[in-house]
C-alpha atoms as a PDB file:
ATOM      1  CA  UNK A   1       0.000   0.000   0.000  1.00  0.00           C
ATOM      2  CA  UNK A   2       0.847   3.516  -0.940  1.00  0.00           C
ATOM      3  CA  UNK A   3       0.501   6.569   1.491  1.00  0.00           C
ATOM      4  CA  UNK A   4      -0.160   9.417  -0.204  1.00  0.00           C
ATOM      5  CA  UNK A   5       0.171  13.115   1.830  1.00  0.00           C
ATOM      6  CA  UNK A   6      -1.351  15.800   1.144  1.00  0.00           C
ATOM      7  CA  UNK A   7       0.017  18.687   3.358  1.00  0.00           C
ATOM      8  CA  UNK A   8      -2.104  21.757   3.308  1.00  0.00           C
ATOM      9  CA  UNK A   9      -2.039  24.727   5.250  1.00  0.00           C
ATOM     10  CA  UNK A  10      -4.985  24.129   7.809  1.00  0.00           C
ATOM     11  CA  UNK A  11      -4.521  20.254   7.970  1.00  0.00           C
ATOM     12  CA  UNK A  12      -2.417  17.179   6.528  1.00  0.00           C
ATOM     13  CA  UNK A  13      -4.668  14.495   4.761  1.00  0.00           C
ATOM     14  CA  UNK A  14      -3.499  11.469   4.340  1.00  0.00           C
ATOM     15  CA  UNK A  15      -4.916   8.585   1.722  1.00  0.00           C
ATOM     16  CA  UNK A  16      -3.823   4.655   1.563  1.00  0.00           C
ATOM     17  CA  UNK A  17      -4.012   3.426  -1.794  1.00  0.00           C
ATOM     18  CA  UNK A  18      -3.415   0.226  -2.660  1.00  0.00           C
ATOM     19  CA  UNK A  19      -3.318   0.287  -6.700  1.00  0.00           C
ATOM     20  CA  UNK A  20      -5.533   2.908  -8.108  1.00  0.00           C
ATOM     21  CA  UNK A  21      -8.499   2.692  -4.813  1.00  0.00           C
ATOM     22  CA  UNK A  22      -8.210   4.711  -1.624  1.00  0.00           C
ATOM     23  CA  UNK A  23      -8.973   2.304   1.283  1.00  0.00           C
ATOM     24  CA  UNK A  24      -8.717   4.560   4.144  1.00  0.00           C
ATOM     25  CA  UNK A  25      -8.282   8.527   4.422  1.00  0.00           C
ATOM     26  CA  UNK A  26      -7.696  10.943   7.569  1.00  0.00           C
ATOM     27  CA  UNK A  27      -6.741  14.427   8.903  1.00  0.00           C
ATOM     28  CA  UNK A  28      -4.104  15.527  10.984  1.00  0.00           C
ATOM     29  CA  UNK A  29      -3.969  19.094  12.258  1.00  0.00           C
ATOM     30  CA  UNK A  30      -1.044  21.329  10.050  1.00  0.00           C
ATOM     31  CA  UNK A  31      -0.386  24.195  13.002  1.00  0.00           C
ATOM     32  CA  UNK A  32       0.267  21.748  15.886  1.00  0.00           C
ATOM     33  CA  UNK A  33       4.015  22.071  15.722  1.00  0.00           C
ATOM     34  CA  UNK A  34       5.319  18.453  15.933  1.00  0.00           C
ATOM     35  CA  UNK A  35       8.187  16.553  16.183  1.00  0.00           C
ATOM     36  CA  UNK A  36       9.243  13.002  13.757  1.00  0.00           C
ATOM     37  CA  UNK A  37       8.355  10.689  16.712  1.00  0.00           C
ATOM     38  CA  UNK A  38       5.193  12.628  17.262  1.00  0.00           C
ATOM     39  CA  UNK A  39       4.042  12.424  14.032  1.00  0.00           C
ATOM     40  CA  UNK A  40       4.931   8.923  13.535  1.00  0.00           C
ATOM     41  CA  UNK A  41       2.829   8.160  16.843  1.00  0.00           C
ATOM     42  CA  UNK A  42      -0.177  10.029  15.306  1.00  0.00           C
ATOM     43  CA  UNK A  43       0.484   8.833  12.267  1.00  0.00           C
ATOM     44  CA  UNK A  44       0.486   4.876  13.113  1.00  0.00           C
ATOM     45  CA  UNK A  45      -2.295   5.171  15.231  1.00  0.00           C
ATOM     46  CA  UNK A  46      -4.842   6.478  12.996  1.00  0.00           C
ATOM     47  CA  UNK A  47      -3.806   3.508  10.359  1.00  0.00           C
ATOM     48  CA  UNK A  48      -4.604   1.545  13.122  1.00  0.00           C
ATOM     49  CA  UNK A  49      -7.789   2.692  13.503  1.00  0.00           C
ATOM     50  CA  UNK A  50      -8.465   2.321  10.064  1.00  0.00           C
ATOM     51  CA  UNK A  51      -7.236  -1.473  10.389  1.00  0.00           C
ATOM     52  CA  UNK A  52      -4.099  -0.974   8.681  1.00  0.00           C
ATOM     53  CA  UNK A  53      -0.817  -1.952  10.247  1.00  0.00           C
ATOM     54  CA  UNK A  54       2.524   0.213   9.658  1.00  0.00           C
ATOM     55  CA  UNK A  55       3.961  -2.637   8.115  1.00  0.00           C
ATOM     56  CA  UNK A  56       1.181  -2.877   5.280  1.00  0.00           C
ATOM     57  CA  UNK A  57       2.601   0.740   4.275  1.00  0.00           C
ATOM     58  CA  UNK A  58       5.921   0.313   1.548  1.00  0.00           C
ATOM     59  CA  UNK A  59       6.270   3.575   0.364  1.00  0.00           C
ATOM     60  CA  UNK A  60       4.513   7.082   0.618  1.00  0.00           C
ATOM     61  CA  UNK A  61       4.412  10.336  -1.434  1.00  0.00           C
ATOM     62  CA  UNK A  62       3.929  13.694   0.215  1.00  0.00           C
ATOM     63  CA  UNK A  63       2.333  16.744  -1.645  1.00  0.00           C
ATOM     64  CA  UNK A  64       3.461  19.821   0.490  1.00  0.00           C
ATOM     65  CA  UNK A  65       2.440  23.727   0.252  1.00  0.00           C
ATOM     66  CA  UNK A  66       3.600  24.234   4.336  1.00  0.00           C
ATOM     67  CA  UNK A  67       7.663  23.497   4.234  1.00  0.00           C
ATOM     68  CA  UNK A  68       8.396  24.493   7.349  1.00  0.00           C
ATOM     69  CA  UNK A  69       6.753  20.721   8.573  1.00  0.00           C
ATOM     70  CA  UNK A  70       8.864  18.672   5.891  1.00  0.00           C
ATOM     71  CA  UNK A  71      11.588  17.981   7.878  1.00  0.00           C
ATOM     72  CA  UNK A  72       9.628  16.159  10.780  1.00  0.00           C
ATOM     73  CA  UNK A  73       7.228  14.601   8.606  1.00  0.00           C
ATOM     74  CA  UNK A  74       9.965  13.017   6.138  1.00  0.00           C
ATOM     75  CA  UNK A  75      12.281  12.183   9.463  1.00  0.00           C
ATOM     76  CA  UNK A  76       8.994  10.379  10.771  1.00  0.00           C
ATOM     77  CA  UNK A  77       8.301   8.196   7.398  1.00  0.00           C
ATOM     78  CA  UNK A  78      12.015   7.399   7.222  1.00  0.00           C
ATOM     79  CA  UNK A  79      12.803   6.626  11.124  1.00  0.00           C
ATOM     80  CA  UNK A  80       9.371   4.766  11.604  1.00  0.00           C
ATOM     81  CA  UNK A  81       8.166   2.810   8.603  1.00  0.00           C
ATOM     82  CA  UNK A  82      12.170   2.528   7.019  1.00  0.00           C
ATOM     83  CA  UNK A  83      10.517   4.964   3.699  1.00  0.00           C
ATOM     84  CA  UNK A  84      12.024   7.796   1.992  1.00  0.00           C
ATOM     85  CA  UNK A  85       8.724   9.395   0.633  1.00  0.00           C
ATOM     86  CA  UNK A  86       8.917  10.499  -3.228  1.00  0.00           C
ATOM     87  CA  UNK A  87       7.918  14.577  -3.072  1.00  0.00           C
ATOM     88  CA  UNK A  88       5.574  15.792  -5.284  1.00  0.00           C
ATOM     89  CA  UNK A  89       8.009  19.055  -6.789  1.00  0.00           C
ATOM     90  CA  UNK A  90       9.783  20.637  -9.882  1.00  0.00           C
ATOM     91  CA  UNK A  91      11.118  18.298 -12.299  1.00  0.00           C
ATOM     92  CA  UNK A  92       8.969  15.209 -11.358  1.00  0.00           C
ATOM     93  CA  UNK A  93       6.961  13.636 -13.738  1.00  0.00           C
ATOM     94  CA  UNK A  94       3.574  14.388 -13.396  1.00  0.00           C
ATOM     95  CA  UNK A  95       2.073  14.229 -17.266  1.00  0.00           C
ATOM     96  CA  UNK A  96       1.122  17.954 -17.086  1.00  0.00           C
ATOM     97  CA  UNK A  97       2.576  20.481 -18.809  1.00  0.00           C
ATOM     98  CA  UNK A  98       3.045  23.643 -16.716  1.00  0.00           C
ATOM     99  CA  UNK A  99       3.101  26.556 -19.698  1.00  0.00           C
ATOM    100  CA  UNK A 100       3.280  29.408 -17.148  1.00  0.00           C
ATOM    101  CA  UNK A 101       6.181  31.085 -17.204  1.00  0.00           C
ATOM    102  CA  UNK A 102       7.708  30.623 -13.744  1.00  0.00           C
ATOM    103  CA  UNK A 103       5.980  27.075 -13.134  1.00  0.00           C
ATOM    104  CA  UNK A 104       8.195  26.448  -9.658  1.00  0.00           C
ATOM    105  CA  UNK A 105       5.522  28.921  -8.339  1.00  0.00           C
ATOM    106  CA  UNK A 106       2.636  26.698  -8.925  1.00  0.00           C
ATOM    107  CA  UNK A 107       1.798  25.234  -5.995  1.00  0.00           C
ATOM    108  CA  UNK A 108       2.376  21.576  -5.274  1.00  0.00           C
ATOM    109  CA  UNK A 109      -1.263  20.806  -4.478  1.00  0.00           C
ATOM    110  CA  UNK A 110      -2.378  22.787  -7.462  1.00  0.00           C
ATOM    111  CA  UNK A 111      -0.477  20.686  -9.818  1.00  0.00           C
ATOM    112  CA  UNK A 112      -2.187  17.694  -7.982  1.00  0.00           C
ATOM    113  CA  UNK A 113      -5.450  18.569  -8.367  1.00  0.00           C
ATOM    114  CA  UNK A 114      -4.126  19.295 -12.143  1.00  0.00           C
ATOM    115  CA  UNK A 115      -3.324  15.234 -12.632  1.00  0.00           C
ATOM    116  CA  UNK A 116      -6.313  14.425 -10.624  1.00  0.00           C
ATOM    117  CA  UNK A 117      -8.921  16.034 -13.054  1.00  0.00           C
ATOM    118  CA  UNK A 118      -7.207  15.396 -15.989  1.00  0.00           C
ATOM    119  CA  UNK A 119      -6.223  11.887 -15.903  1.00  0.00           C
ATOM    120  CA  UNK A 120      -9.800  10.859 -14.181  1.00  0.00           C
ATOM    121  CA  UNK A 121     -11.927  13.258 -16.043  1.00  0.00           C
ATOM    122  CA  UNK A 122     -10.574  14.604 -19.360  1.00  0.00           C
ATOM    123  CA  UNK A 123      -9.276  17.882 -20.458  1.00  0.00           C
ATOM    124  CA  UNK A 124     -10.186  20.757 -21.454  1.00  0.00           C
ATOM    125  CA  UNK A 125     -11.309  20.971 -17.678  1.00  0.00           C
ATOM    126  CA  UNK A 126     -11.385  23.533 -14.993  1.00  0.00           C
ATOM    127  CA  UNK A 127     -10.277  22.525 -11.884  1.00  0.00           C
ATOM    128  CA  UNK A 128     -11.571  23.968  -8.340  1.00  0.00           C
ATOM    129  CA  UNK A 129     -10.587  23.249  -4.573  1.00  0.00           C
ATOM    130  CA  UNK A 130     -12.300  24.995  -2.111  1.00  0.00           C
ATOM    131  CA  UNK A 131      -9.582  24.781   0.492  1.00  0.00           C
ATOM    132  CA  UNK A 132      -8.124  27.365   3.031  1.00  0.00           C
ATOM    133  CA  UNK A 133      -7.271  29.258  -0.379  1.00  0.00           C
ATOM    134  CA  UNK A 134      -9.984  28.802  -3.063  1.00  0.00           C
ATOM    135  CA  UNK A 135      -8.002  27.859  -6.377  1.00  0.00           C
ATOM    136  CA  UNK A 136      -9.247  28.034  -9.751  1.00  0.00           C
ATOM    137  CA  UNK A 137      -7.188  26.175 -12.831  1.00  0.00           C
ATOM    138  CA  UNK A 138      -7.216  25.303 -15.915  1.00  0.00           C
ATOM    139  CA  UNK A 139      -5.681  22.438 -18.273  1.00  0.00           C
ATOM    140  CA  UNK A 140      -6.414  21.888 -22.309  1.00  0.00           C
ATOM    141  CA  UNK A 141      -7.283  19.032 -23.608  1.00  0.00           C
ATOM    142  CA  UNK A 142      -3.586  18.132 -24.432  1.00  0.00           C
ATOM    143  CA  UNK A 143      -2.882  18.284 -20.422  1.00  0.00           C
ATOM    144  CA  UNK A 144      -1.260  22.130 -20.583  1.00  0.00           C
ATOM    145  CA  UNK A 145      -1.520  23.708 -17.639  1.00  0.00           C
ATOM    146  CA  UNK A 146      -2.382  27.583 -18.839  1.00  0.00           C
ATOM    147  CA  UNK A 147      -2.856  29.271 -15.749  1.00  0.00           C
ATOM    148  CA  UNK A 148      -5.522  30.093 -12.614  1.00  0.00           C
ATOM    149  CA  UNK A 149      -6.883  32.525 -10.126  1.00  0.00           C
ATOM    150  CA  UNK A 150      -5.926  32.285  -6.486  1.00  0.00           C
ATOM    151  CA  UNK A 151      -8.794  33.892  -4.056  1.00  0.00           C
ATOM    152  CA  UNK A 152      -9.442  33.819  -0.262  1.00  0.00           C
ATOM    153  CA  UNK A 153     -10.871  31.065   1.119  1.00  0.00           C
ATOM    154  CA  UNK A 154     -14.605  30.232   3.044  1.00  0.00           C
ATOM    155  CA  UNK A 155     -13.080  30.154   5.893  1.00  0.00           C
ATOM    156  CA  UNK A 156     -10.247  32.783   5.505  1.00  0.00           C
ATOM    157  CA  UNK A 157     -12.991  35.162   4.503  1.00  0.00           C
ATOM    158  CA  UNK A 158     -15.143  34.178   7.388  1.00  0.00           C
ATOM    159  CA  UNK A 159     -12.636  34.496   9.831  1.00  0.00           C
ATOM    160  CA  UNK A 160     -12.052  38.375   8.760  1.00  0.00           C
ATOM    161  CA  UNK A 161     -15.616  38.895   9.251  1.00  0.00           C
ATOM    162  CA  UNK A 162     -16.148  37.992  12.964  1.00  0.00           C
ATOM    163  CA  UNK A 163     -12.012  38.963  14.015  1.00  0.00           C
ATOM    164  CA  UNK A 164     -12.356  42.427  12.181  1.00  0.00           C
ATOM    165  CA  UNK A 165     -15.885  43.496  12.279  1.00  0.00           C
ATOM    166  CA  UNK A 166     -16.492  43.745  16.409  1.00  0.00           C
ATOM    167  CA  UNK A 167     -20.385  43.086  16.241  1.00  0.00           C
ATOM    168  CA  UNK A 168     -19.775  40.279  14.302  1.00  0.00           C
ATOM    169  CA  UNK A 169     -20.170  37.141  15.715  1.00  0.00           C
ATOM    170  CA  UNK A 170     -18.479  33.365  14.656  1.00  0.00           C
ATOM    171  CA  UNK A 171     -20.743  31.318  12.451  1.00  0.00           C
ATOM    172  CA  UNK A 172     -21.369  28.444  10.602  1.00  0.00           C
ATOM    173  CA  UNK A 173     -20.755  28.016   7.469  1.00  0.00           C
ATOM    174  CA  UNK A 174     -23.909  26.419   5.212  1.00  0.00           C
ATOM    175  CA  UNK A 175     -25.884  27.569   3.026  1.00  0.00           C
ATOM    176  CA  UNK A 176     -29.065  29.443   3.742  1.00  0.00           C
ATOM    177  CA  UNK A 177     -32.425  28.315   2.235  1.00  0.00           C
ATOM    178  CA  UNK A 178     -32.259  32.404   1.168  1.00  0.00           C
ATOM    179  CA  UNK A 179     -30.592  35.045  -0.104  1.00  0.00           C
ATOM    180  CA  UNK A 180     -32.176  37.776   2.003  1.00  0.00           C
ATOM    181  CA  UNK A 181     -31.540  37.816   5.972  1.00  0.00           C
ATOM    182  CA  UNK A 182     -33.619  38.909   8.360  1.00  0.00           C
ATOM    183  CA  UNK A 183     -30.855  38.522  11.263  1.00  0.00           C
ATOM    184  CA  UNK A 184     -27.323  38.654  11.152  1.00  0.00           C
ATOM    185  CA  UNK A 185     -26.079  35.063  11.215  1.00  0.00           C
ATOM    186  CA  UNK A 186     -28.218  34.561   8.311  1.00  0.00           C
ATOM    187  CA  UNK A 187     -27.246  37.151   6.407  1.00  0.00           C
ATOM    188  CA  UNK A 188     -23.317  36.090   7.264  1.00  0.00           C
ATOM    189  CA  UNK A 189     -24.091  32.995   6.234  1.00  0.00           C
ATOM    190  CA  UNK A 190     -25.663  34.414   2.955  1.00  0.00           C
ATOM    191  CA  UNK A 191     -22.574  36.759   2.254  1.00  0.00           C
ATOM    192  CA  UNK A 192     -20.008  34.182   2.481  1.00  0.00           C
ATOM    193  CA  UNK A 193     -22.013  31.013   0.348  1.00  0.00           C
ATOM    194  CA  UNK A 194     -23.956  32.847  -1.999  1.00  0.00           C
ATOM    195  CA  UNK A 195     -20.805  35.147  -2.487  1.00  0.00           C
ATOM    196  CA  UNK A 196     -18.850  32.365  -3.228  1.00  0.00           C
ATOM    197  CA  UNK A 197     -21.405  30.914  -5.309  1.00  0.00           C
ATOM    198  CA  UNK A 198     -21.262  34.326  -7.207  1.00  0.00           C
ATOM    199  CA  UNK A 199     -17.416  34.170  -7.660  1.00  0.00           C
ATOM    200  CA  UNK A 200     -17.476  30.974  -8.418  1.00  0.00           C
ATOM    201  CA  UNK A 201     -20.099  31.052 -11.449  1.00  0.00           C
ATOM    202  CA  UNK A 202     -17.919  34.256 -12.550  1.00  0.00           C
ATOM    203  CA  UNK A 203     -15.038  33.090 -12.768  1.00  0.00           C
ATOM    204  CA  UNK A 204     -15.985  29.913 -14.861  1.00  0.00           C
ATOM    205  CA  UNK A 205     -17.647  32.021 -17.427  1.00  0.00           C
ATOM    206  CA  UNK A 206     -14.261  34.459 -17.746  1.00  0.00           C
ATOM    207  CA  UNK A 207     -12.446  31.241 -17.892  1.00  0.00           C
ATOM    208  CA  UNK A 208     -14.441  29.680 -20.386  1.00  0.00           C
ATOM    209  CA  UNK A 209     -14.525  33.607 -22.564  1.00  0.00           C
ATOM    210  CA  UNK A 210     -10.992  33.802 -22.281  1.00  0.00           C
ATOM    211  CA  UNK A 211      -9.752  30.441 -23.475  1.00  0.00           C
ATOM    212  CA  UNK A 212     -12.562  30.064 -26.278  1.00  0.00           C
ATOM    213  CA  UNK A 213     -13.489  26.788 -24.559  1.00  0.00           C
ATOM    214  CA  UNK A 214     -17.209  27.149 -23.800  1.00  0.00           C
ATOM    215  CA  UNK A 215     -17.921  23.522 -22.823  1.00  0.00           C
ATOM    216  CA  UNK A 216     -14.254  22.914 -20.731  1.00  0.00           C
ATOM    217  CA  UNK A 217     -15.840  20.544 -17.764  1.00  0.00           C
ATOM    218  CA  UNK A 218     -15.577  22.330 -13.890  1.00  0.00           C
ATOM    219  CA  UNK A 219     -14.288  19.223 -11.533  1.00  0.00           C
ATOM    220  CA  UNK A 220     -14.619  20.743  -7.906  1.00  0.00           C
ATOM    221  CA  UNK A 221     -12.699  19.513  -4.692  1.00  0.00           C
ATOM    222  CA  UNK A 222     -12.026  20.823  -1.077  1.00  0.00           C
ATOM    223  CA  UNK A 223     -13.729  20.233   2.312  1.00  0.00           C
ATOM    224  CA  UNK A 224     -16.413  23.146   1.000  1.00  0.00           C
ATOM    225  CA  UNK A 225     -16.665  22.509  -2.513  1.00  0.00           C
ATOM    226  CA  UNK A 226     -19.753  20.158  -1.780  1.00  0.00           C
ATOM    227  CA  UNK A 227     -21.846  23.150  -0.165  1.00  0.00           C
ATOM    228  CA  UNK A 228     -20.907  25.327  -3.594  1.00  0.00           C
ATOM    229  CA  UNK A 229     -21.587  22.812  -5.838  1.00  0.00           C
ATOM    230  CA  UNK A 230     -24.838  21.931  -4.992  1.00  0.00           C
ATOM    231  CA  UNK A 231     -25.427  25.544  -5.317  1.00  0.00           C
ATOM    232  CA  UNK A 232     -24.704  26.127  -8.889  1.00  0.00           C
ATOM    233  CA  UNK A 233     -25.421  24.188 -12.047  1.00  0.00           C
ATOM    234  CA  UNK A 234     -22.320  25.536 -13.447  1.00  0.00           C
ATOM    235  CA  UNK A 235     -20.101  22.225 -12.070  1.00  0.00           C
ATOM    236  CA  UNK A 236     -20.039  18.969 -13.492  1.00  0.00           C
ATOM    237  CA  UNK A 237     -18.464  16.932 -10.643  1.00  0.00           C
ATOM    238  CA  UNK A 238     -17.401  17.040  -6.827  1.00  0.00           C
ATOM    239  CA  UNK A 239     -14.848  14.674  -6.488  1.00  0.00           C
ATOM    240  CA  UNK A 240     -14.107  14.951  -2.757  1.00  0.00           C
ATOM    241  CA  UNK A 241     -10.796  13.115  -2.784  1.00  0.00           C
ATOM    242  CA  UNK A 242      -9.453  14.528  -6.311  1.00  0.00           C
ATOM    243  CA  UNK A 243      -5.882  16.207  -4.730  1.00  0.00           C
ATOM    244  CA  UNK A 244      -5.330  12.564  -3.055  1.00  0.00           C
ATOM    245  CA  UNK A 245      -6.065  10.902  -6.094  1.00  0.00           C
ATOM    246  CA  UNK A 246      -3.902  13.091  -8.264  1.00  0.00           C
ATOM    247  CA  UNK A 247      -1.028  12.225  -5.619  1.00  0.00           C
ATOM    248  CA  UNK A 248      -1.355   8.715  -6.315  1.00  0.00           C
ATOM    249  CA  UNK A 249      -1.521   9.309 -10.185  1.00  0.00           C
ATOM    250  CA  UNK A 250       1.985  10.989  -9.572  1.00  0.00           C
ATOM    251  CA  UNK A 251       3.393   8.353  -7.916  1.00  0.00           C
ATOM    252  CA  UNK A 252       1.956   6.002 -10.019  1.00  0.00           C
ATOM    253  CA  UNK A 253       3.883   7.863 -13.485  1.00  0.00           C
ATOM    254  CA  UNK A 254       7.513   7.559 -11.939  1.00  0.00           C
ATOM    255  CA  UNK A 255       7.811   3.914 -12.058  1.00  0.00           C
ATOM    256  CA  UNK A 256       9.458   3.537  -8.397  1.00  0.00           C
ATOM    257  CA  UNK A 257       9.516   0.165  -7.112  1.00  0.00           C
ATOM    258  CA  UNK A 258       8.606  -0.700  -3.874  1.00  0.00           C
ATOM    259  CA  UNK A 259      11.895  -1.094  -1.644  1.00  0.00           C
ATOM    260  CA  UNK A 260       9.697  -3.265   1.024  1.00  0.00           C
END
């Protein structure tokens, strides 16, 4: 089995794949600092939980926009289950063509989802994670990856709301069953879904207008992208686990062979 990482800013989620399926997936928290034996402690637990021993595991891949974590979580993998992960960067094969022109500065996770959508879904597609940053990107139907739009995040935006606006207070985020409040939760709650909704269903069309593709496909991912996509007829598919999946695709085109 494969353990794929996926290291975002607000948490780490981890998949175990063995082939192509996902068997297991869970969360660990990015901003606890940690040490390697902590995380291989957290780590080997919640396989366990998941009815997977630490042995089962013979190699990993980690897919990292937080660097400052690397160090621990690599010494973990290699100190604790005898791995040296593969890390998803520049210069590894991915199948994607990155046409920008400083592609080191596209994102790690970005280039995931990129593989993810592509490879499962077909190109020319539009590719959207809802995650603490809400990403917008686009590859052609030859795999090139042209470009995207970086905006803040649900919860980033949410957060400003009730830290910067005193009368404000901390809600959840879900979609009302209206546009219009009549009390100030619900019209929070309004602002930030039906906002993002808004931006959302913009930005597709732009995309779409710019690159003459009018019927590109809109493959959405991210712990909110469910909430937005039922809101909007505008996206094709929510694929929940896309960025893990386009790990595994990664790891998948370089041919390694298991050491274990």
């Amino acid at each position: 089995m494969v353990l794929a990482l996926d290291v975002g800013n607000t948490n780490i989620t981890c998949g175990v794949f063995a082939d192509e399926e996902l068997v297991a997936s869970f969360r660990v928290t990015t901003k606890i600092p940690r040490t390697s034996d902590e995380y291989a402690i957290v780590l080997e637990e919640l396989l366990e939980k998941n009815e997977i021993r630490a042995e089962e595991i013979e190699d990993a891949i980690i897919c990292s926009v937080v660097p400052n974590i690397m160090h621990s979580l690599e010494s973990a993998l290699i100190k604790y289950f005898d791995i040296y992960p593969m890390v998803v960067e520049a210069g590894i094969k991915t199948g994607i063509r990155i046409v920008t022109p400083n592609p080191q500065q596209i994102g790690a996770d970005r280039i995931a989802d990129a593989v993810g959508a592509y490879e499962l879904y077909g190109g020319p597609v539009i590719v959207i994670d809802f995650g603490t940053a809400t990403t917008y990107d686009f590859v052609d139907a030859q795999g090139a990856f042209l470009g995207g739009v970086t905006a803040p995040g649900l919860r980033i935006s949410a957060k400003a709301l009730w830290e910067d606006a005193a009368k404000l207070p901390e809600v959840e985020i879900k979609k009302p069953d209206t546009v219009l409040g009549k009390e100030t939760i619900h019209s929070m709650q309004s602002g930030l879904v039906y906002g993002q909704i808004g931006q959302t269903e913009y930005l597709i069309d732009q995309i779409r207008k710019e690159t003459g593709i009018a019927d590109a496909k809109v493959v959405v991912t991210g712990g909110l992208g469910r909430i937005i996509s039922e809101g909007t007829a505008k996206v094709d598919i929510y694929d929940p686990n896309l960025t893990l999946k386009g790990i595994n695709l990664v790891y998948k085109k370089q041919k390694r062979k298991i050491k274990k």
